[in-house]
Protein backbone atom coordinates (compact mmCIF):
# COMPACT_ATOMS: atom_id res chain seq x y z
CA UNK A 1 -15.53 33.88 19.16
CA UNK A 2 -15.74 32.83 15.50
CA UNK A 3 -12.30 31.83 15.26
CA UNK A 4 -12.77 29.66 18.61
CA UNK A 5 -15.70 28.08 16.97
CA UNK A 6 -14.05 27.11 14.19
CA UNK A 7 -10.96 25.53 15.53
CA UNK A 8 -13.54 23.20 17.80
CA UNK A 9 -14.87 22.30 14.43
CA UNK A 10 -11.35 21.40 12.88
CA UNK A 11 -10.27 19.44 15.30
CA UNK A 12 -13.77 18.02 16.40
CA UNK A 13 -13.37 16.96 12.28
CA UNK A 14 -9.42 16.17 12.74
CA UNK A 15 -10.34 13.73 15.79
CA UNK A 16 -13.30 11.80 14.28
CA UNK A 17 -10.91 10.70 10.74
CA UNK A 18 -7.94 10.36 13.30
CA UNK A 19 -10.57 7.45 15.59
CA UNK A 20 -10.61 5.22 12.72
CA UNK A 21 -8.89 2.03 13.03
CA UNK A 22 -7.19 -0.73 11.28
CA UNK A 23 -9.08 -3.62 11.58
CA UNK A 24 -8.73 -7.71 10.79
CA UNK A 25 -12.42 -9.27 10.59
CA UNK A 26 -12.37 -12.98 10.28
CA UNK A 27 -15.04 -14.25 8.00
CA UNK A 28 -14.11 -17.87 8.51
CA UNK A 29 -15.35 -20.30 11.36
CA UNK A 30 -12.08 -22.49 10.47
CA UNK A 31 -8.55 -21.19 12.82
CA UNK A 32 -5.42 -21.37 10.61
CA UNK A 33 -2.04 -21.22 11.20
CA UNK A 34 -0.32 -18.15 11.13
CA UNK A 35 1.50 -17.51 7.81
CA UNK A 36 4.90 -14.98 7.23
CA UNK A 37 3.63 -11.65 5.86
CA UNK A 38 6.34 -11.88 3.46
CA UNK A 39 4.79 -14.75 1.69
CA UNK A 40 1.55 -12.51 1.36
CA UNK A 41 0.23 -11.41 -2.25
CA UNK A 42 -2.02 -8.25 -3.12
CA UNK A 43 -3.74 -8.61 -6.12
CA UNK A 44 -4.95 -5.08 -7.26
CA UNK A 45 -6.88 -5.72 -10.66
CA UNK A 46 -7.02 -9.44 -11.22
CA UNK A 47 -7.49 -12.59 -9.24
CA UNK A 48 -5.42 -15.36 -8.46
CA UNK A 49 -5.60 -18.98 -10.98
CA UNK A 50 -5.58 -20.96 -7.91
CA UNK A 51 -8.83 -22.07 -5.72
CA UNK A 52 -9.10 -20.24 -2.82
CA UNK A 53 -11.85 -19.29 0.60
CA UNK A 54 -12.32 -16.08 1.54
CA UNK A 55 -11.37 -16.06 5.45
CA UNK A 56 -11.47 -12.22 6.26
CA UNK A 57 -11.44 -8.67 5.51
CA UNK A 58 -8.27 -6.42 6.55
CA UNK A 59 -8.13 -2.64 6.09
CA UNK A 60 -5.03 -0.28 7.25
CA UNK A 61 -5.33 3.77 7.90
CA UNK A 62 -3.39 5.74 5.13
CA UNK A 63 -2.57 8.62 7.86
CA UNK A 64 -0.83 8.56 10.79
CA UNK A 65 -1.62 10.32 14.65
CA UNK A 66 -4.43 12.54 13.81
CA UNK A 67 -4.78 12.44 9.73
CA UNK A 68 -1.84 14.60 9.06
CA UNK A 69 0.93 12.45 8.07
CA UNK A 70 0.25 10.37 5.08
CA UNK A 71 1.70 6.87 5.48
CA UNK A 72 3.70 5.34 2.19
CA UNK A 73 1.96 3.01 -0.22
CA UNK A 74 5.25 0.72 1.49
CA UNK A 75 4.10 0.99 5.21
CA UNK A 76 0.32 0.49 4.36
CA UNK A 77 0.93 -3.11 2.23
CA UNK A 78 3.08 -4.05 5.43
CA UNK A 79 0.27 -3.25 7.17
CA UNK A 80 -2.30 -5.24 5.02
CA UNK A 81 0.16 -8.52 5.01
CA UNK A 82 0.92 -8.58 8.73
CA UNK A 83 -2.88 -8.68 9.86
CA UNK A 84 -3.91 -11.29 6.54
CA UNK A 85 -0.82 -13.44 7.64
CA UNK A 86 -2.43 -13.49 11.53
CA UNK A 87 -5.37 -15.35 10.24
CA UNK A 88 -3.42 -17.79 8.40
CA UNK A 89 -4.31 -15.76 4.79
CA UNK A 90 -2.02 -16.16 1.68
CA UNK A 91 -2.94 -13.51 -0.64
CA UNK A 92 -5.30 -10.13 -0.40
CA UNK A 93 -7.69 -9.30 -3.14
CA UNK A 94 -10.65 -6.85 -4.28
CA UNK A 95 -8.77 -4.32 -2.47
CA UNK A 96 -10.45 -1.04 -2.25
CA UNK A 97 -9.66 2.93 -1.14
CA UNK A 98 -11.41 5.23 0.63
CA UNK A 99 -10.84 8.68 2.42
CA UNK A 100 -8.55 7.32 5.07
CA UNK A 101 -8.04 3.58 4.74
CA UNK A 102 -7.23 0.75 2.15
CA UNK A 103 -8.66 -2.77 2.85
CA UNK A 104 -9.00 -5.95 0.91
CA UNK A 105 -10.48 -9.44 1.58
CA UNK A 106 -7.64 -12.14 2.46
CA UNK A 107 -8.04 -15.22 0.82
CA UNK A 108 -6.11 -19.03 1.63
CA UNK A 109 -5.61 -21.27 -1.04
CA UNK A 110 -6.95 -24.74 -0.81
């Protein structure tokens, strides 16, 4: 019975990290083009010299299917610079790490 109780409780645990999502939030009332993710920056300790808006906050998972599989450092930028190039963003910043997800603000230049 113990042993029954405990696996509900691993993968009770396993199921509520595994229901967090990526997510794109635009902060920005203005609706810009798309941009190519390729063109995307991620600043990880400084800012850029350019003026720029903040239009949103992206975040990516760092584990795959139910938190088991790690994803690379790779896969996860991908990640970050698809959804920021969706909502017309040129460069990520203030990017932070928790737990089970990275996310950043996306910026556009002026």
């Amino acid at each position: 019975m113990k042993r029954l109780i405990y696996l509900f409780a691993v993968i009770g645990f396993i199921s509520l990290n595994s229901c967090k999502t990526a997510s794109i939030v635009q902060t920005s009332n203005e609706k810009y083009e798309q941009t190519n993710p390729n063109s995307i920056e991620i600043f990880l300790s400084k800012k850029p010299d350019r003026d720029y808006d903040e239009i949103g906050k992206v975040s990516s998972d760092k584990y795959n299917g139910f938190g088991i599989a790690k994803k690379s450092e790779v896969k996860i930028q991908e990640d970050l610079k698809k959804k920021a190039a969706s909502i017309g963003g040129n460069a990520i910043i203030n990017v932070t790490e928790d737990f089970a997800s990275i996310s950043g603000i996306v910026i556009r230049y002026r």
